[in-house]
N, C-alpha and C. Protein backbone atom coordinates (compact mmCIF):
# COMPACT_ATOMS: atom_id res chain seq x y z
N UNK A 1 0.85 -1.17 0.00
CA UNK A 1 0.00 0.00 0.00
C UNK A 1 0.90 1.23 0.00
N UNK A 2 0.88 2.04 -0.83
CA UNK A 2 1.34 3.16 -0.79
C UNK A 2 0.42 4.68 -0.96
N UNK A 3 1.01 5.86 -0.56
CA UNK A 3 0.77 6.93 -0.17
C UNK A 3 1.30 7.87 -0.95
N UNK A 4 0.73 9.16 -1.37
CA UNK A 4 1.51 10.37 -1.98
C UNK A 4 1.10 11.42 -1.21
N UNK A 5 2.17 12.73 -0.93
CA UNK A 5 1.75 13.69 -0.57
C UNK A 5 2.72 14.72 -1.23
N UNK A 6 0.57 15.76 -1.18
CA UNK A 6 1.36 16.62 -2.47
C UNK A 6 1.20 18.02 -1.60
N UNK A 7 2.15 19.07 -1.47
CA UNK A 7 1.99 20.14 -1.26
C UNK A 7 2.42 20.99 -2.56
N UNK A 8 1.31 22.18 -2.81
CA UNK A 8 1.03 22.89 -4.01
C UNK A 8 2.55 23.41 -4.39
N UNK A 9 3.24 23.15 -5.26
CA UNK A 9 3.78 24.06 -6.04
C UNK A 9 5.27 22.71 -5.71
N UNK A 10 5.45 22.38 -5.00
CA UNK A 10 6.27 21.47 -5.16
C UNK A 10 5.88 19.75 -5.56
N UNK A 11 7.18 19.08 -5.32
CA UNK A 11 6.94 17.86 -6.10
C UNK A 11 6.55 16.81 -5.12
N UNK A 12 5.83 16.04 -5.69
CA UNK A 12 4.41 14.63 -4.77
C UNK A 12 5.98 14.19 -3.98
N UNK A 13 5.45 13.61 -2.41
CA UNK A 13 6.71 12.86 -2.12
C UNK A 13 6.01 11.52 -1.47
N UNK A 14 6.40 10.48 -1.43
CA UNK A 14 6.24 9.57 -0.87
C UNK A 14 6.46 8.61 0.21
N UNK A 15 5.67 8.75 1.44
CA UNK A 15 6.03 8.43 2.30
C UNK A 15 6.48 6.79 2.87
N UNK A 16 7.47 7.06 3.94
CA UNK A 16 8.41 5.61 3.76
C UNK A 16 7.18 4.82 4.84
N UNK A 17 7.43 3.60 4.70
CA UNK A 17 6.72 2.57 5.30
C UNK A 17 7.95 2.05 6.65
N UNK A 18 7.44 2.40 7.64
CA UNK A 18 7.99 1.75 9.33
C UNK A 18 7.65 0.68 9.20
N UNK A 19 6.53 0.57 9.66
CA UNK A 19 5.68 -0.73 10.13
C UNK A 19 4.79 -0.62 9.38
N UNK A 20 4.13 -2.51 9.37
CA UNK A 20 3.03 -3.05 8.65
C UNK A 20 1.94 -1.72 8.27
N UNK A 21 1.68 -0.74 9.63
CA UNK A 21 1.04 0.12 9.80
C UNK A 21 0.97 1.39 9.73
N UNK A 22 2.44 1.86 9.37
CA UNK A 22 2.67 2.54 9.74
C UNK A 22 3.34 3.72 8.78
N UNK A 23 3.03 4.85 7.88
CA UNK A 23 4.24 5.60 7.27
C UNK A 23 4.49 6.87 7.67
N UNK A 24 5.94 7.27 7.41
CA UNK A 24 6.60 8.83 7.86
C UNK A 24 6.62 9.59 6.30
N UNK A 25 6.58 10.44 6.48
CA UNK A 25 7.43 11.35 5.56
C UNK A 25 7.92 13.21 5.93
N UNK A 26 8.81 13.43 5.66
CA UNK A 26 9.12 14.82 5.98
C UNK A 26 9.13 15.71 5.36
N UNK A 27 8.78 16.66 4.97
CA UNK A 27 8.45 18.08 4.51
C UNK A 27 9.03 18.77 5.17
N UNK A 28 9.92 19.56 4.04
CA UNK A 28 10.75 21.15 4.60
C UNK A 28 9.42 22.28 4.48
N UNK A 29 10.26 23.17 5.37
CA UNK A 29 9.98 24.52 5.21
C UNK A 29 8.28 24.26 5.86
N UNK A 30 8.11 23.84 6.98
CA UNK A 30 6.73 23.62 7.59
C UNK A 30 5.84 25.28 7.83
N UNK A 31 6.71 26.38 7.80
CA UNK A 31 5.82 27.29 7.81
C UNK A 31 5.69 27.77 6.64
N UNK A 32 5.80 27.20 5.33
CA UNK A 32 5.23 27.67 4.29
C UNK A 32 4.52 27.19 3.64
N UNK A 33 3.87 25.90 4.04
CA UNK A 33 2.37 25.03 3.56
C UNK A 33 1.54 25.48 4.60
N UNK A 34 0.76 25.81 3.83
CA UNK A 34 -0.66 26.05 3.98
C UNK A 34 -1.87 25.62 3.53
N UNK A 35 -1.76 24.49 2.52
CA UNK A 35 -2.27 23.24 2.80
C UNK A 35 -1.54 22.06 2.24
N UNK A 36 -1.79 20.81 1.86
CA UNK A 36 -1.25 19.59 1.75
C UNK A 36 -2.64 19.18 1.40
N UNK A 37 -2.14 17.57 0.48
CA UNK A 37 -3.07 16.63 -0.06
C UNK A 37 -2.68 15.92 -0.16
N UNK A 38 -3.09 14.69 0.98
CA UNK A 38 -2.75 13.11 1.02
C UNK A 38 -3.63 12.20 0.39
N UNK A 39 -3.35 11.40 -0.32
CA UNK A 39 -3.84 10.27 -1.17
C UNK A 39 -3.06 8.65 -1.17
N UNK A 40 -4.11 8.19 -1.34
CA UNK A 40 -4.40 6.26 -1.69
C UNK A 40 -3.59 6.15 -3.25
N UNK A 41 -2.86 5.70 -3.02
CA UNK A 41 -2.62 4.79 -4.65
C UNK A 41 -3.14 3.64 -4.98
N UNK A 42 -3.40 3.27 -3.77
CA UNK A 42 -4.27 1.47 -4.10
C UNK A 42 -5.29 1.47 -2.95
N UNK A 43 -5.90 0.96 -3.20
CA UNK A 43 -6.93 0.64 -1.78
C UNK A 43 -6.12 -0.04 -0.56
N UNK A 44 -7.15 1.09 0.36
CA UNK A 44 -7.04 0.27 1.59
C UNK A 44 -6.98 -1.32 1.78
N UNK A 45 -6.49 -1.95 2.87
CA UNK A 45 -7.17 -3.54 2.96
C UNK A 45 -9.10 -3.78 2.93
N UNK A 46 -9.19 -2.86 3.65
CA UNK A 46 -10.72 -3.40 4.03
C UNK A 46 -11.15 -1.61 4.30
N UNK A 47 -12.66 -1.31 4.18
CA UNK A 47 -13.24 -0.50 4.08
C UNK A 47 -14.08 -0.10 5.37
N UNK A 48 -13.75 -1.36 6.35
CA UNK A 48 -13.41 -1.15 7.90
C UNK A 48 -12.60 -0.33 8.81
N UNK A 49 -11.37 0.28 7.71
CA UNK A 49 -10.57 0.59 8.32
C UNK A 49 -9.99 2.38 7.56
N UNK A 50 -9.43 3.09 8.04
CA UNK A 50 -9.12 4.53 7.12
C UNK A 50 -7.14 4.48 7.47
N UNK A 51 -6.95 5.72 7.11
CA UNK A 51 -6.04 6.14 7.61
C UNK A 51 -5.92 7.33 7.95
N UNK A 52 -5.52 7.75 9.14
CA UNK A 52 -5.20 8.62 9.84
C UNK A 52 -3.96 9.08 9.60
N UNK A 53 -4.13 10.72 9.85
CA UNK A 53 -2.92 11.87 9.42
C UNK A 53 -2.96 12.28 10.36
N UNK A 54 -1.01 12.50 10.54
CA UNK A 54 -0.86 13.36 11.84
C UNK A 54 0.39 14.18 11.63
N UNK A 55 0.34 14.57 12.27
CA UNK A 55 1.85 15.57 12.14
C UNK A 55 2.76 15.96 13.43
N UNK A 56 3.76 16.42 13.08
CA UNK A 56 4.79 16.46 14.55
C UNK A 56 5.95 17.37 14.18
N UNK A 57 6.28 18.20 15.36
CA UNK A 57 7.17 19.03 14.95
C UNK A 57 8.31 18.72 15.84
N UNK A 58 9.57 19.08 15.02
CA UNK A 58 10.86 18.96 16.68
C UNK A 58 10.58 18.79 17.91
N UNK A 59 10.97 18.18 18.70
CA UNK A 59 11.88 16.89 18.84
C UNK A 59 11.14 15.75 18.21
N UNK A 60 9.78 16.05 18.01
CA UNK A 60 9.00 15.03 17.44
C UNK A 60 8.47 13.61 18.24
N UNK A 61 8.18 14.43 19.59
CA UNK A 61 7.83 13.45 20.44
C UNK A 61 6.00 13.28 20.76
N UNK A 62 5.34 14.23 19.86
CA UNK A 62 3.77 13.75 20.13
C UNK A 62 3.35 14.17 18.44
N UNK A 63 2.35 13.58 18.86
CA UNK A 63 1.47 13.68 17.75
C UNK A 63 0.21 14.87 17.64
N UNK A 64 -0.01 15.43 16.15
CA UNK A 64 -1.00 16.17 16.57
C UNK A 64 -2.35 15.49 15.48
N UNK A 65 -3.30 14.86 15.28
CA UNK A 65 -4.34 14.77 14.45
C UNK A 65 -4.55 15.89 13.21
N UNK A 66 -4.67 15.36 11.94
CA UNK A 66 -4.79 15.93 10.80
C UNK A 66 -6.14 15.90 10.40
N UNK A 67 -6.81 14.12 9.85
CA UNK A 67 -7.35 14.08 9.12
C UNK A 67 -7.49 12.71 9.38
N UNK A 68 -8.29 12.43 7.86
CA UNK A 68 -8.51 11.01 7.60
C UNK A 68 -8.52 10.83 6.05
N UNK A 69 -8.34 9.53 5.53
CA UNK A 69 -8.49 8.99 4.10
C UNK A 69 -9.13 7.85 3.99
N UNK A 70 -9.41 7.05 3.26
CA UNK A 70 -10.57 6.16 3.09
C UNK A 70 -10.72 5.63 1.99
N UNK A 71 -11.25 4.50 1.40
CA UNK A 71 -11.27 3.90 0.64
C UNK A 71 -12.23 4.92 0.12
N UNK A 72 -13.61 5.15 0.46
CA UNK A 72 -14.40 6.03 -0.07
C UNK A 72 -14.00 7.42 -0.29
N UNK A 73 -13.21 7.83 0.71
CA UNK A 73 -12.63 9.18 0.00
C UNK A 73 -10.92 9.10 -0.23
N UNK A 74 -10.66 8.50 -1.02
CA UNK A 74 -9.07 8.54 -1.46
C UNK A 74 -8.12 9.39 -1.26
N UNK A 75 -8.78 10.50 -1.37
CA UNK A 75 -7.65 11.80 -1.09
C UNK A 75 -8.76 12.81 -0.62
N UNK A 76 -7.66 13.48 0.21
CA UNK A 76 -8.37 14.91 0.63
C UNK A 76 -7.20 16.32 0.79
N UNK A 77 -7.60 17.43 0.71
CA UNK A 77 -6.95 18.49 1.12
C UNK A 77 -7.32 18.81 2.87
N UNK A 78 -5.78 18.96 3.64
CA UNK A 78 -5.94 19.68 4.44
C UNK A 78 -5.14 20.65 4.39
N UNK A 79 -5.92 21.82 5.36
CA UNK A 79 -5.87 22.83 5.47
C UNK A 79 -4.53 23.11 6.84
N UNK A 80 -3.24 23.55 7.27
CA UNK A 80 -2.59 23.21 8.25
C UNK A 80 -2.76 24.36 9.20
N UNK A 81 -2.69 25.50 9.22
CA UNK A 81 -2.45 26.45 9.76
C UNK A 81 -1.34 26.54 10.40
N UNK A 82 -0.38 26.13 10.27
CA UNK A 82 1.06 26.39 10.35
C UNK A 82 1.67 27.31 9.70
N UNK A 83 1.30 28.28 8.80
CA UNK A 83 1.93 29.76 8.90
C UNK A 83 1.43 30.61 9.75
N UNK A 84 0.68 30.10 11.18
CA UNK A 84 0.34 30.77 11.43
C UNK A 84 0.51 30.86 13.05
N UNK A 85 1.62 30.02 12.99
CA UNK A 85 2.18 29.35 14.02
C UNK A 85 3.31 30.43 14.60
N UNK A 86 4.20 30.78 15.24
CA UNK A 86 5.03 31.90 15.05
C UNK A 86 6.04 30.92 15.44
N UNK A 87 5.94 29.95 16.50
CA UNK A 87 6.99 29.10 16.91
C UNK A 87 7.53 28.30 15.89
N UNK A 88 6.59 27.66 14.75
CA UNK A 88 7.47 26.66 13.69
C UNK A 88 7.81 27.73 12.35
N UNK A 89 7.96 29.29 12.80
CA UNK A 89 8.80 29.87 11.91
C UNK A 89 10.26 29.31 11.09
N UNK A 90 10.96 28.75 12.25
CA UNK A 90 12.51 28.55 11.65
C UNK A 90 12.65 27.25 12.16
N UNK A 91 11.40 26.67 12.03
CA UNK A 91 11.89 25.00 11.94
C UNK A 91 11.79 24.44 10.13
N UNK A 92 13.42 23.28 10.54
CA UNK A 92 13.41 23.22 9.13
C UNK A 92 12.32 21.98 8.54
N UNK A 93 11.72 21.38 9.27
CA UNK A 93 10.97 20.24 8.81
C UNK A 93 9.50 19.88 10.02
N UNK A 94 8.49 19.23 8.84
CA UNK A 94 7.80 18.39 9.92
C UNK A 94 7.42 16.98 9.30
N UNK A 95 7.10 16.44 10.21
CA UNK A 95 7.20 15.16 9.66
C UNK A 95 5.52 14.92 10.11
N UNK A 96 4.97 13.53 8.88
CA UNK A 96 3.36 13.58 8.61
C UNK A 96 3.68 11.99 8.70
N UNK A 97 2.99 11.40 9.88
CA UNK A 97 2.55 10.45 9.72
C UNK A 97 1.41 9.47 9.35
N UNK A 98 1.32 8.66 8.85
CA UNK A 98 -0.09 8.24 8.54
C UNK A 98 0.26 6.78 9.02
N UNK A 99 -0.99 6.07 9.48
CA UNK A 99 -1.66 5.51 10.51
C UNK A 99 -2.71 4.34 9.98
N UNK A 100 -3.25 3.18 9.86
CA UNK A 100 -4.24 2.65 9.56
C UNK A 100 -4.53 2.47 10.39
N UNK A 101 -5.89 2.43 10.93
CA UNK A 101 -6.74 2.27 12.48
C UNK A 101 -7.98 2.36 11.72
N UNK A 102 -9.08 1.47 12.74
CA UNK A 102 -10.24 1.32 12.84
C UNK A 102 -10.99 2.33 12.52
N UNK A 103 -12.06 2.31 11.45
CA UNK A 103 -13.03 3.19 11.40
C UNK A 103 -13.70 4.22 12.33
N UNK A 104 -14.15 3.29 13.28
CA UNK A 104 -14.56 3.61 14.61
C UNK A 104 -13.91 4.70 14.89
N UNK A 105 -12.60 4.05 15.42
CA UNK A 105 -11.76 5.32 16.22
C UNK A 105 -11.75 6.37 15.44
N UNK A 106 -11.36 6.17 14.26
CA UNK A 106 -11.40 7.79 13.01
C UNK A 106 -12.16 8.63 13.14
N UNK A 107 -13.54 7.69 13.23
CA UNK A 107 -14.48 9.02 13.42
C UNK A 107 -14.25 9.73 14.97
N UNK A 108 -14.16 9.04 15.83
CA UNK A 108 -14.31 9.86 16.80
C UNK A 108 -12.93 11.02 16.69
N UNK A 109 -12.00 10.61 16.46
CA UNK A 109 -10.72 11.72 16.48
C UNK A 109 -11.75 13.20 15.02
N UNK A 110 -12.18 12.66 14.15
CA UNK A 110 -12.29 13.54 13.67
C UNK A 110 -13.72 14.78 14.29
N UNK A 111 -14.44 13.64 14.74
CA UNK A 111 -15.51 14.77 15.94
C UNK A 111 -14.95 16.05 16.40
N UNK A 112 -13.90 15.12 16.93
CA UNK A 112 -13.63 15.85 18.28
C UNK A 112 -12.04 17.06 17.88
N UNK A 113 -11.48 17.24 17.09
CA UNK A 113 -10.76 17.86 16.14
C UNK A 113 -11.35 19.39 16.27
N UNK A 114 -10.41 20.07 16.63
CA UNK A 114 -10.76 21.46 16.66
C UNK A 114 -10.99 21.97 15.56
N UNK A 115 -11.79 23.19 14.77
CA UNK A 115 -11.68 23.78 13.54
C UNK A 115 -10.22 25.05 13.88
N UNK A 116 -9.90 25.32 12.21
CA UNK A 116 -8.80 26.51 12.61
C UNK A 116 -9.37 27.37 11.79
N UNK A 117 -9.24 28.13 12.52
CA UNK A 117 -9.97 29.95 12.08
C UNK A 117 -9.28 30.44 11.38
N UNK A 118 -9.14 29.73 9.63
CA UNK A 118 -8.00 30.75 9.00
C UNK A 118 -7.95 32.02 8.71
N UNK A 119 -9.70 32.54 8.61
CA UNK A 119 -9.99 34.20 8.39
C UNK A 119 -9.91 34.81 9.84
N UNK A 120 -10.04 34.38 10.94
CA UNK A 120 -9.49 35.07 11.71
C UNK A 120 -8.05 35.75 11.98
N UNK A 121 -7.17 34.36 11.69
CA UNK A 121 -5.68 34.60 11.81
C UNK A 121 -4.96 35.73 10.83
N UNK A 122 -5.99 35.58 9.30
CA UNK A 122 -6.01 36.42 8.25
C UNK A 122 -6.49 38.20 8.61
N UNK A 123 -7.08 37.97 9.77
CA UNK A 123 -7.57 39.25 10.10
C UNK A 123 -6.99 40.07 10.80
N UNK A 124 -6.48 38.97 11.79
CA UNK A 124 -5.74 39.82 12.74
C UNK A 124 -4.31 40.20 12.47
N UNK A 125 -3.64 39.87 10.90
CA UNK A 125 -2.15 39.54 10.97
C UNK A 125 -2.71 41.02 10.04
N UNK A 126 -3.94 41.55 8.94
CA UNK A 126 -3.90 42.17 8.46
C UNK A 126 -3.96 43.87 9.09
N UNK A 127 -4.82 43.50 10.02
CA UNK A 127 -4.91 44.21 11.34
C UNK A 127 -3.48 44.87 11.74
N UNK A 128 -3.19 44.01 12.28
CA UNK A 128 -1.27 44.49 12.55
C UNK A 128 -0.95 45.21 11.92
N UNK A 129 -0.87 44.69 10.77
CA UNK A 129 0.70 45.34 9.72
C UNK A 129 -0.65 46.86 9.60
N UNK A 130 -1.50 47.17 9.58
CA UNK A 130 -2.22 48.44 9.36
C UNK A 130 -2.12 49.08 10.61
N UNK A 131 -1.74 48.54 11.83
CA UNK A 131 -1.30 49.21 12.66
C UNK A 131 -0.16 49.64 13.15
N UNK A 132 0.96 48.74 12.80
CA UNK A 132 2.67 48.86 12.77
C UNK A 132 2.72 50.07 11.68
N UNK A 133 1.89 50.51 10.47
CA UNK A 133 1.92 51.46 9.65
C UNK A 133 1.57 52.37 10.24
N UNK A 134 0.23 52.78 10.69
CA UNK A 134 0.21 53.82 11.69
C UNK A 134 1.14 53.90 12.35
N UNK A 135 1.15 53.35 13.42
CA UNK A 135 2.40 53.63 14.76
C UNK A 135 3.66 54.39 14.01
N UNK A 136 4.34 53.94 12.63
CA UNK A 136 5.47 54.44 12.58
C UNK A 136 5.41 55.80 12.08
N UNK A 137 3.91 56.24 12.01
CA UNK A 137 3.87 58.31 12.05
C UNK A 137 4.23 58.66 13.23
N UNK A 138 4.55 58.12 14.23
CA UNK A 138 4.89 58.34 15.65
C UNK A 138 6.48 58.84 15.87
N UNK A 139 6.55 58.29 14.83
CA UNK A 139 8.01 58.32 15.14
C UNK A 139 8.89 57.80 16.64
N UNK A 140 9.96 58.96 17.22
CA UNK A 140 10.68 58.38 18.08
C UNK A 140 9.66 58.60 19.36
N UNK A 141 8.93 59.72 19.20
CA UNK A 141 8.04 59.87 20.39
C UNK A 141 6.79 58.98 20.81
N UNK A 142 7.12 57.82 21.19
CA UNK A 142 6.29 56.87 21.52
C UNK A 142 5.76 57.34 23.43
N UNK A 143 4.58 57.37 23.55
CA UNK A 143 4.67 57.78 25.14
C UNK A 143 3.29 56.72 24.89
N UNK A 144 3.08 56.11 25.37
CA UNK A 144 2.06 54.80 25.71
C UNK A 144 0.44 55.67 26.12
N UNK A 145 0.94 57.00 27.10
CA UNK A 145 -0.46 57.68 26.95
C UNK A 145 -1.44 58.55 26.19
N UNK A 146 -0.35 58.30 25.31
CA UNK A 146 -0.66 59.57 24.03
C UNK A 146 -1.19 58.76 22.68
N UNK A 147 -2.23 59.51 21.95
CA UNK A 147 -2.66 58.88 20.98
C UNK A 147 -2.30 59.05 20.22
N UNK A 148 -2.64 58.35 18.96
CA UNK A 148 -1.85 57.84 17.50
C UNK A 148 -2.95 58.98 16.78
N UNK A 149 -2.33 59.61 16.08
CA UNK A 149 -3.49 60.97 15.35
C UNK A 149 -3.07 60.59 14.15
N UNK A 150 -3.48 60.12 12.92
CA UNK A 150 -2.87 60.11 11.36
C UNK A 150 -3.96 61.06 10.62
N UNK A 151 -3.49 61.88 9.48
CA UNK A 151 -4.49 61.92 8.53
C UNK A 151 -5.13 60.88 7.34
N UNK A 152 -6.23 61.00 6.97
CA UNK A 152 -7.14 60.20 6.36
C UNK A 152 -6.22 59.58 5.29
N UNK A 153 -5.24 60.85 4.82
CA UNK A 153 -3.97 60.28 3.49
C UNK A 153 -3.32 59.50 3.62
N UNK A 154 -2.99 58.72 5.30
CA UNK A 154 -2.49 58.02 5.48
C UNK A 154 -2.89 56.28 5.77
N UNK A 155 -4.04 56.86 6.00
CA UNK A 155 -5.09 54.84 5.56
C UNK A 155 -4.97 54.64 4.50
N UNK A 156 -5.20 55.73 3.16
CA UNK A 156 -5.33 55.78 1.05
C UNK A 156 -3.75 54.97 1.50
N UNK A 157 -2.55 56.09 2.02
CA UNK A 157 -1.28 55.05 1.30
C UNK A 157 -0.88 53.84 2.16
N UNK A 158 -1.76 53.75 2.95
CA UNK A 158 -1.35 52.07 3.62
C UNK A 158 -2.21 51.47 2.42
N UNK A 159 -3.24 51.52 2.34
CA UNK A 159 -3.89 51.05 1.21
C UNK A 159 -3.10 50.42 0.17
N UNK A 160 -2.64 51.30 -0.74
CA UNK A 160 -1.98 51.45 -1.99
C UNK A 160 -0.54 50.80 -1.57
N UNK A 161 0.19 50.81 -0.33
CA UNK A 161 1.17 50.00 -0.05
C UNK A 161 0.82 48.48 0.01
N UNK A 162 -0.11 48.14 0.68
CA UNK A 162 -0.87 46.90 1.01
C UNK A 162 -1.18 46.20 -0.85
N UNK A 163 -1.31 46.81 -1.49
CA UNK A 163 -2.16 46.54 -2.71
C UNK A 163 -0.83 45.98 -3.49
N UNK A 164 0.47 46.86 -3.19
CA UNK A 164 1.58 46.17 -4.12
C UNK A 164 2.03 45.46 -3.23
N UNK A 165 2.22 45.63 -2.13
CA UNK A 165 2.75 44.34 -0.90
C UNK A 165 1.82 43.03 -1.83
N UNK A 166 1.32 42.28 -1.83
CA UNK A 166 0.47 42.07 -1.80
C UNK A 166 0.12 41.17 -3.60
N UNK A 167 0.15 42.08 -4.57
CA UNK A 167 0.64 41.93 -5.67
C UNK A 167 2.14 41.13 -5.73
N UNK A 168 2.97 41.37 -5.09
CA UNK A 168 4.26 40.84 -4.98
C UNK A 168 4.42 39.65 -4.42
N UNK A 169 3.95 39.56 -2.96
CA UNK A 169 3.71 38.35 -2.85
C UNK A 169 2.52 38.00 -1.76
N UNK A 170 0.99 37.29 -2.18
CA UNK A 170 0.19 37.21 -1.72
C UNK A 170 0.10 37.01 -0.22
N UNK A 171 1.11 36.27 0.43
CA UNK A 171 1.02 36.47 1.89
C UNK A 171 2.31 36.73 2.51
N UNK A 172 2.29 38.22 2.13
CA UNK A 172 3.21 39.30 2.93
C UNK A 172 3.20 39.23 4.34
N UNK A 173 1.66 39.60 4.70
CA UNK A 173 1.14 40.07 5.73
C UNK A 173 1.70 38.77 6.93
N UNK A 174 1.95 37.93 6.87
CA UNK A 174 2.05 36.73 7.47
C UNK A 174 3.43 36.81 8.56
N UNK A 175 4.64 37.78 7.58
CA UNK A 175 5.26 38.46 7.98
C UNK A 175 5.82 39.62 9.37
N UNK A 176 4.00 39.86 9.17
CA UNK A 176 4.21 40.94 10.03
C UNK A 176 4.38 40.79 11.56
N UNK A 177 5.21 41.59 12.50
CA UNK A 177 5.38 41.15 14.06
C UNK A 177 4.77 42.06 14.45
């Protein structure tokens, strides 16, 4: 039984087989997927059973729940939210394990699976960088009790900065501290 995983813009890799049960594979550059797509090349054994996705970052001592695959659904896209992580900024790898286990259990891990708020994270990172722009009309005189006063000309050229940020490379903002 084998496995492919494809993250967009680079090349399918294929994950190695441990055990009867069991495969790894590693992916660089973990804060720059933002999603992944794992797939079946052959069927499962039995339609009793799925496989489970997980992932792990340095030292690589737990696991975190991804997903699932299935004879009925062969492949799927997930979504990671790991650019959005600030800690696996300058890690060079993560590693994706996949799992065959009982139907049963699948579903329940996938119940119980948190959702990730990617338009939130999208909001608030856009948020920032429109406020790190303000702030720097402040200049050196930062006094914590004093307010931030800009003119209206200055939201138009965050604007128009944001618009070629942006044009250049779609997630600038991701960037921002």
């Amino acid at each position: 039984m084998t496995f492919g995983i494809l993250v967009p813009g680079r090349a399918v890799s294929a994950p190695v087989q441990e055990s009867e049960c069991r495969w790894i594979a590693e992916l660089p550059q973990p804060s720059t997927i933002h999603n992944l797509t794992i797939f079946l090349n052959q069927p499962l054994p039995t339609d009793q059973c799925g496989a489970g996705i997980y992932y792990s970052f340095a030292p690589f001592t737990s696991w975190e729940f991804l997903g699932v695959i299935t004879n009925v659904r062969p492949s799927d896209m997930f979504t990671t939210g790991w650019p959005f992580l600030p800690d696996i900024m300058n890690l060079a790898t993560v590693r994706i394990g996949i799992t065959i286990e009982l139907s049963s259990e699948l579903i329940v891990k996938v119940e119980n699976k948190p959702p990730i708020d990617i338009n939130k994270e999208v909001a608030k990172k856009i948020a920032l960088n429109l406020f790190r722009f303000i702030e720097s009309f402040n200049g050196n005189n930062i006094n914590s009790s004093e307010c931030i006063r800009v003119p209206q000309m200055v939201l138009d050229r965050w604007f128009v900065k944001f618009e070629e940020k942006y044009n250049r490379d779609p997630y600038f903002y991701m960037n921002t501290n």
